[in-house]
PDB file of N, CA and C in Angstrom:
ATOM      1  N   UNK A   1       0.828  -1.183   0.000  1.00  0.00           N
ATOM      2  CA  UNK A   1       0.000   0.000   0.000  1.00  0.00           C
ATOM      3  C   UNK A   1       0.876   1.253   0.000  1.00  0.00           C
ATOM      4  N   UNK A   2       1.742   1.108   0.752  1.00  0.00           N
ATOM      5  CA  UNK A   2       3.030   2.161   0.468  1.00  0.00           C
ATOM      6  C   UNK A   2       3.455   2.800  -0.757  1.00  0.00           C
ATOM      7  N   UNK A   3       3.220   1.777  -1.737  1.00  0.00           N
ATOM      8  CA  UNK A   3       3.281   2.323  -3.061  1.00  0.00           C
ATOM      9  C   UNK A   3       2.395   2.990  -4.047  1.00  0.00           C
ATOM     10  N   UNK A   4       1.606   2.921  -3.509  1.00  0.00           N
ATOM     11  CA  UNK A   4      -0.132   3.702  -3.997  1.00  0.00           C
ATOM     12  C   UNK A   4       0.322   5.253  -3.792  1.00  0.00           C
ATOM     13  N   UNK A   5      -0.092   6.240  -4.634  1.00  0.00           N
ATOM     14  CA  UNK A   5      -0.199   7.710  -4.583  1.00  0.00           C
ATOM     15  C   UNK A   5      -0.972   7.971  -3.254  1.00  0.00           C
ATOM     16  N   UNK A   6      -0.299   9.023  -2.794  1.00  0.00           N
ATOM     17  CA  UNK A   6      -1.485   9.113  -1.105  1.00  0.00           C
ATOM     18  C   UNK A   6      -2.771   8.945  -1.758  1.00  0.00           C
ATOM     19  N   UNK A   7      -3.400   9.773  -2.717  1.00  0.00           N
ATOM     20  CA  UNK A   7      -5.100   9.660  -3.117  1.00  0.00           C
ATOM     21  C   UNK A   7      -5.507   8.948  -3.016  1.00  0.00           C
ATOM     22  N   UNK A   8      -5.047   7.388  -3.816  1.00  0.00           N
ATOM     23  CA  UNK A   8      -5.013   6.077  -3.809  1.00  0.00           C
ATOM     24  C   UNK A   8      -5.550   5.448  -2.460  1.00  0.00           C
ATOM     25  N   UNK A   9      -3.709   5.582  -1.680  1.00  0.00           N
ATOM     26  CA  UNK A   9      -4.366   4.955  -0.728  1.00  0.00           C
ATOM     27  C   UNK A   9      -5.473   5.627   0.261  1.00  0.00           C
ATOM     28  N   UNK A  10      -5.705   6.995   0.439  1.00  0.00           N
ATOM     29  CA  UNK A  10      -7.021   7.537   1.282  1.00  0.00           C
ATOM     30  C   UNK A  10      -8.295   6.378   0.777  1.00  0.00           C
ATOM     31  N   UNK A  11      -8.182   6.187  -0.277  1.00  0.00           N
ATOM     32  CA  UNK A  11      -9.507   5.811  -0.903  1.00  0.00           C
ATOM     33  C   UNK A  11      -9.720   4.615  -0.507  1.00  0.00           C
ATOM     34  N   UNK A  12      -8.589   3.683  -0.815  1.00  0.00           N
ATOM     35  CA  UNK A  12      -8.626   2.196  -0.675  1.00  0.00           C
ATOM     36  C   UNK A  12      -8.517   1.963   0.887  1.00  0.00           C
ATOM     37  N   UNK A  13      -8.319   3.029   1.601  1.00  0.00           N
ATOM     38  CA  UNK A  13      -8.272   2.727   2.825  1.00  0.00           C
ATOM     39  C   UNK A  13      -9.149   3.349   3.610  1.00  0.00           C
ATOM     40  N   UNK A  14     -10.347   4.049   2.591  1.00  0.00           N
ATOM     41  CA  UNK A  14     -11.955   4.376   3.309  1.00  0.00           C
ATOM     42  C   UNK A  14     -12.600   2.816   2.407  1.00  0.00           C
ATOM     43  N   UNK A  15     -12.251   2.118   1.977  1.00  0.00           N
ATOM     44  CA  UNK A  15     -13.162   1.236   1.377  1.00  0.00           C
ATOM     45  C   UNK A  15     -13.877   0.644   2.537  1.00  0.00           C
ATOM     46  N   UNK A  16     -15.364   0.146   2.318  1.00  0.00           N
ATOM     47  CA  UNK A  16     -15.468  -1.051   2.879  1.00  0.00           C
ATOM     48  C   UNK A  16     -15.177  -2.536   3.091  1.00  0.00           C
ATOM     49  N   UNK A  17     -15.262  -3.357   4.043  1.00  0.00           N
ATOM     50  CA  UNK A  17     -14.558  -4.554   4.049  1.00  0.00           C
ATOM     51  C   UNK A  17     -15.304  -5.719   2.708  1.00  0.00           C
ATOM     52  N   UNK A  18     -16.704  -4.831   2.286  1.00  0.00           N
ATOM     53  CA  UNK A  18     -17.630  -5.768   1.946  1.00  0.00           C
ATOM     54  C   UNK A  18     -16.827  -6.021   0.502  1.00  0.00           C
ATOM     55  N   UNK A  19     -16.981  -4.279   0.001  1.00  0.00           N
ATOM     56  CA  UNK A  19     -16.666  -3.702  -1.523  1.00  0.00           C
ATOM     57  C   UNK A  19     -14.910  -4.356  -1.455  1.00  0.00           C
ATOM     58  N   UNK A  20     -14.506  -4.314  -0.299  1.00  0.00           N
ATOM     59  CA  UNK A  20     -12.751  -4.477  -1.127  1.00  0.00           C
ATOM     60  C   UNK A  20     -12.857  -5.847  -1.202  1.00  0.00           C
ATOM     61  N   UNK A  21     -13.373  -6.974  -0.710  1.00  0.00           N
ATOM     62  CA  UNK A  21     -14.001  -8.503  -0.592  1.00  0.00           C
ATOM     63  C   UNK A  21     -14.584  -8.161  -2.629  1.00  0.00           C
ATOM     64  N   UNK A  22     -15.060  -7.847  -2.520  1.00  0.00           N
ATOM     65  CA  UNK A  22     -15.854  -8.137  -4.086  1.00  0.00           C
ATOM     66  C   UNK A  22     -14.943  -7.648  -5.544  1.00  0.00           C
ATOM     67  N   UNK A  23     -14.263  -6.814  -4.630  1.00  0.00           N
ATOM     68  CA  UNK A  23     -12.917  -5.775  -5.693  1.00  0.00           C
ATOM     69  C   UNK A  23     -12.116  -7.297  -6.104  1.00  0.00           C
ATOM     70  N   UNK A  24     -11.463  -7.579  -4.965  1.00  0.00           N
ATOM     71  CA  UNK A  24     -10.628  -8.676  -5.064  1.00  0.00           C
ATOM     72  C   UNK A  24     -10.850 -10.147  -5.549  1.00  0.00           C
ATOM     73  N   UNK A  25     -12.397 -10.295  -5.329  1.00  0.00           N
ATOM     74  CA  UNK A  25     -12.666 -11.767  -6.057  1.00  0.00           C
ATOM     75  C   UNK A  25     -12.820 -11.392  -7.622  1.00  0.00           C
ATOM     76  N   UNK A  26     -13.348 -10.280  -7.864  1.00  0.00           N
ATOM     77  CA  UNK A  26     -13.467 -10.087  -9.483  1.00  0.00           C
ATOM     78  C   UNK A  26     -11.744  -9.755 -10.351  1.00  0.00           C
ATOM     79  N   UNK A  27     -10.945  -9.357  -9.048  1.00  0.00           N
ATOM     80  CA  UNK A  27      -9.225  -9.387  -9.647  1.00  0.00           C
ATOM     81  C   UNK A  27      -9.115 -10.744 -10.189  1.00  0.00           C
ATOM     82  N   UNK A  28      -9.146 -11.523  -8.669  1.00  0.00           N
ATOM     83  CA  UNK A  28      -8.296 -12.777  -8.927  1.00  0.00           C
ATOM     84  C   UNK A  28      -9.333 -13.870  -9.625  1.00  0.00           C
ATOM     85  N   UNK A  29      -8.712 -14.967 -10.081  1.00  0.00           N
ATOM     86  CA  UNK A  29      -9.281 -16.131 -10.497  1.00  0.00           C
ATOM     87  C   UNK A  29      -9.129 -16.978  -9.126  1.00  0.00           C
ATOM     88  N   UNK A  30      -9.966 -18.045  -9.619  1.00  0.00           N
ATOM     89  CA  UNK A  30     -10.695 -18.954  -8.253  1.00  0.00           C
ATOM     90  C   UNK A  30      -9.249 -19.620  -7.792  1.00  0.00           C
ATOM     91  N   UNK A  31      -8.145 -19.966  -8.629  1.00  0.00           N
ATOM     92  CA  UNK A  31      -7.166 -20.757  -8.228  1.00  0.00           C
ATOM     93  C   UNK A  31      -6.176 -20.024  -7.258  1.00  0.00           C
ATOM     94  N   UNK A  32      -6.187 -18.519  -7.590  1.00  0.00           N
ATOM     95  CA  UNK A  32      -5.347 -17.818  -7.022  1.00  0.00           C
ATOM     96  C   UNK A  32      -5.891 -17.630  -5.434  1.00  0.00           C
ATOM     97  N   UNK A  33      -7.517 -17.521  -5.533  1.00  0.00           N
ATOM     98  CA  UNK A  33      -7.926 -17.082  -4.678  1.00  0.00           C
ATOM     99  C   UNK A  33      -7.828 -18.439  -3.232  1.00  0.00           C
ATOM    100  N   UNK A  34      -7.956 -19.444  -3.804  1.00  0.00           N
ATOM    101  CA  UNK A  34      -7.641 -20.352  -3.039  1.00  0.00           C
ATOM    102  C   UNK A  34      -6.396 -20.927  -2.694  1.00  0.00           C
ATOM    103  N   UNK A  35      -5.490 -20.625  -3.139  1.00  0.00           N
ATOM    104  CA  UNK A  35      -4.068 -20.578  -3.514  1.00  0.00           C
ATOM    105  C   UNK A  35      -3.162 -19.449  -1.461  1.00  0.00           C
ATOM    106  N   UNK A  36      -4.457 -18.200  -1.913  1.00  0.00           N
ATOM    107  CA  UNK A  36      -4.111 -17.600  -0.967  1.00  0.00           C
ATOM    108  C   UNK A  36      -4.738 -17.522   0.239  1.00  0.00           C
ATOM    109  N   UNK A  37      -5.862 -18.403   0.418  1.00  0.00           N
ATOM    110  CA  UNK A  37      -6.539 -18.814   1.339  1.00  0.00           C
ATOM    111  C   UNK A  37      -5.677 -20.083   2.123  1.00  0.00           C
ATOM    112  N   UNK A  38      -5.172 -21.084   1.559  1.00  0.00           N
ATOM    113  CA  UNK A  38      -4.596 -22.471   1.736  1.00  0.00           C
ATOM    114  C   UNK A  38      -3.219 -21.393   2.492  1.00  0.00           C
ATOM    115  N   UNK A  39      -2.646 -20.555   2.104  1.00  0.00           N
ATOM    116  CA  UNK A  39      -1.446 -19.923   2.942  1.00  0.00           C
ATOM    117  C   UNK A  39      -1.789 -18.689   4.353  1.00  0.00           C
ATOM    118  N   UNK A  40      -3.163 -18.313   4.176  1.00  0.00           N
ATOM    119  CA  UNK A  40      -3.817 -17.888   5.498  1.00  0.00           C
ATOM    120  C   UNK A  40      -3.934 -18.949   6.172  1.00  0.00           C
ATOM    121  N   UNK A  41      -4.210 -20.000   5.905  1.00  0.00           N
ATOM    122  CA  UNK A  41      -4.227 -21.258   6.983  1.00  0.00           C
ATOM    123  C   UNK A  41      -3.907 -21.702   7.228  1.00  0.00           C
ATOM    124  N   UNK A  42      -2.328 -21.742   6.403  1.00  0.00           N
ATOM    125  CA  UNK A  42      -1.334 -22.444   6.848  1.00  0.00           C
ATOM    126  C   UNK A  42      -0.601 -21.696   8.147  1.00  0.00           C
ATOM    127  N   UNK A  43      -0.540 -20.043   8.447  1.00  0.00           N
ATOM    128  CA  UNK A  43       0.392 -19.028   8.686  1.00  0.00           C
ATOM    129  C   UNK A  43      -0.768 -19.021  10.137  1.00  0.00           C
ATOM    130  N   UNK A  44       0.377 -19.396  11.517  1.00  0.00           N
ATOM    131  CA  UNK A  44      -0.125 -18.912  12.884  1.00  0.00           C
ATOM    132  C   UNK A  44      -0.867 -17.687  12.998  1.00  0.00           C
ATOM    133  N   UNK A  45      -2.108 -17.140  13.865  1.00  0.00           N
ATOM    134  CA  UNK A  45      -2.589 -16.212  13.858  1.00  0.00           C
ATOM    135  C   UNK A  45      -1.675 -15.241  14.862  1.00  0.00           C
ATOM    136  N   UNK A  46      -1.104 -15.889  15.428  1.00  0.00           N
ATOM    137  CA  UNK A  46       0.218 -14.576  16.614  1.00  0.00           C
ATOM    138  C   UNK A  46       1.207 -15.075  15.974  1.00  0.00           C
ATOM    139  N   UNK A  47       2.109 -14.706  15.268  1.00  0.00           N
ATOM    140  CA  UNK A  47       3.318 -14.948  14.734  1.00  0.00           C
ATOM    141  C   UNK A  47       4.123 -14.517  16.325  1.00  0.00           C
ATOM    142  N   UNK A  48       4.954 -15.440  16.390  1.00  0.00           N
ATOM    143  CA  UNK A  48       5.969 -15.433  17.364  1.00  0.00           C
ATOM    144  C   UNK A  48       7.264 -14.992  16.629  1.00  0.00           C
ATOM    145  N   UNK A  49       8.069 -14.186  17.577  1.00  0.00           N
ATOM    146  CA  UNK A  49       9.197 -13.786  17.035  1.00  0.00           C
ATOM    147  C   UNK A  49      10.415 -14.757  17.444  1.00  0.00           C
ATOM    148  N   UNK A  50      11.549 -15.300  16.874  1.00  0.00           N
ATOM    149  CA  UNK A  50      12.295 -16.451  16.886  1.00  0.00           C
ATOM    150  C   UNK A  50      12.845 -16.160  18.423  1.00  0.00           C
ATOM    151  N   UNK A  51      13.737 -14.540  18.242  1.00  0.00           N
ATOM    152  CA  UNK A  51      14.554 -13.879  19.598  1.00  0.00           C
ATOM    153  C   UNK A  51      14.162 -14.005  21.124  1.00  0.00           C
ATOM    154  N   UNK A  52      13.069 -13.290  20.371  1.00  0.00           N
ATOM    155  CA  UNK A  52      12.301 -12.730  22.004  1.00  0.00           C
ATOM    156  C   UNK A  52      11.223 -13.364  22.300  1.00  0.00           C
ATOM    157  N   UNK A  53      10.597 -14.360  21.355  1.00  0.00           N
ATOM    158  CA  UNK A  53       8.996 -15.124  21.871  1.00  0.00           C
ATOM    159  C   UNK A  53       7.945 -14.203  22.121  1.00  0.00           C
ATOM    160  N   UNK A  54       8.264 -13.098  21.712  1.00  0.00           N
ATOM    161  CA  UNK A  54       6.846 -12.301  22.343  1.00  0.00           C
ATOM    162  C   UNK A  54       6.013 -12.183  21.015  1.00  0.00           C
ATOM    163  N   UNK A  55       4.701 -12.000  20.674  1.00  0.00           N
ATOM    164  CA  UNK A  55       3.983 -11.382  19.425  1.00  0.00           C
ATOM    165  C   UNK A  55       4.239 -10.411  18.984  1.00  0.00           C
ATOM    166  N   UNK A  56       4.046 -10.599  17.655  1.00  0.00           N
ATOM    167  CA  UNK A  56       4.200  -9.673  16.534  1.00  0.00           C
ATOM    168  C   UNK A  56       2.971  -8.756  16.321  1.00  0.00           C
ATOM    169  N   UNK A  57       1.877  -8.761  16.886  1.00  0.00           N
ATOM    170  CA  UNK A  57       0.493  -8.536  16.145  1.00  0.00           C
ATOM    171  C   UNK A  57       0.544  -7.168  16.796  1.00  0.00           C
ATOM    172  N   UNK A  58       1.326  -6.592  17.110  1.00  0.00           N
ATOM    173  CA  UNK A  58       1.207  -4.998  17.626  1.00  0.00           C
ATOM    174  C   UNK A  58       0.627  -4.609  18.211  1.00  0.00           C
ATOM    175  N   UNK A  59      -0.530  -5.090  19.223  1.00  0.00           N
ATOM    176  CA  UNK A  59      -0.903  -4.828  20.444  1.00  0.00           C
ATOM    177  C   UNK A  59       0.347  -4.543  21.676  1.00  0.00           C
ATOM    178  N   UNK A  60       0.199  -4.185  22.715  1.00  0.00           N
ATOM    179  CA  UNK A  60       0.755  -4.059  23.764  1.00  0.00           C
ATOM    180  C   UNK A  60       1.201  -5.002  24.579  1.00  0.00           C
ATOM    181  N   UNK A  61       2.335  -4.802  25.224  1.00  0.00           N
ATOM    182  CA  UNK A  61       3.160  -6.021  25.718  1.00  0.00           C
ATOM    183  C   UNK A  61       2.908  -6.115  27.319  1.00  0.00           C
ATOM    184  N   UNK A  62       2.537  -6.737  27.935  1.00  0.00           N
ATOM    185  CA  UNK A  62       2.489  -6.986  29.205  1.00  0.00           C
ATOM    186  C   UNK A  62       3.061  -5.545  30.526  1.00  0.00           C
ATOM    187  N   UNK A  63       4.184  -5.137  29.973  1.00  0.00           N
ATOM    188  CA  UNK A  63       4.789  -3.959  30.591  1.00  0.00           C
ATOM    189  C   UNK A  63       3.959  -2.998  29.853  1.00  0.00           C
ATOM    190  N   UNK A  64       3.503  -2.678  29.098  1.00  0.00           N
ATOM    191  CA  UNK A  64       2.935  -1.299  28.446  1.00  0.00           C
ATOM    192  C   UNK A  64       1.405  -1.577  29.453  1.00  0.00           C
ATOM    193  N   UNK A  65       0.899  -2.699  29.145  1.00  0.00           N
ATOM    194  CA  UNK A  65      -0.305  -2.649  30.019  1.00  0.00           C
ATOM    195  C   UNK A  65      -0.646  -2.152  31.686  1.00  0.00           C
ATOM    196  N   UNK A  66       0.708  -2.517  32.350  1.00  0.00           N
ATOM    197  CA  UNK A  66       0.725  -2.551  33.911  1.00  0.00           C
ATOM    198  C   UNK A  66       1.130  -1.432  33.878  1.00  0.00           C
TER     199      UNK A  66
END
């Protein structure tokens, strides 16, 4: 998204979840689309970091909370 003209991304990033869902199935073909579904399910939902074991998902860390 970084690479989008700011306009671009303002826009694509007021989309709705419904419209960018319908944008993207009419992009891709069914193989791709399942292609990239089979690697969402393959890929942990908290990615752990190798170093430190803590999550990646950018919420707050135990010390930021207390």
């Amino acid at each position: 998204m970084d690479k989008l003209p700011v306009e671009k991304r303002a826009e694509v990033g007021k989309m709705s979840t419904e419209r960018l869902r319908i944008r993207l199935v009419k992009a891709m073909d069914l193989g791709d689309l399942l292609n990239l579904y089979a690697e969402f399910l393959l890929k942990p939902t908290a990615p752990v970091e190798a170093a430190g074991g803590k999550a990646t998902g950018g919420g707050l860390s135990e010390e930021e909370i207390a």
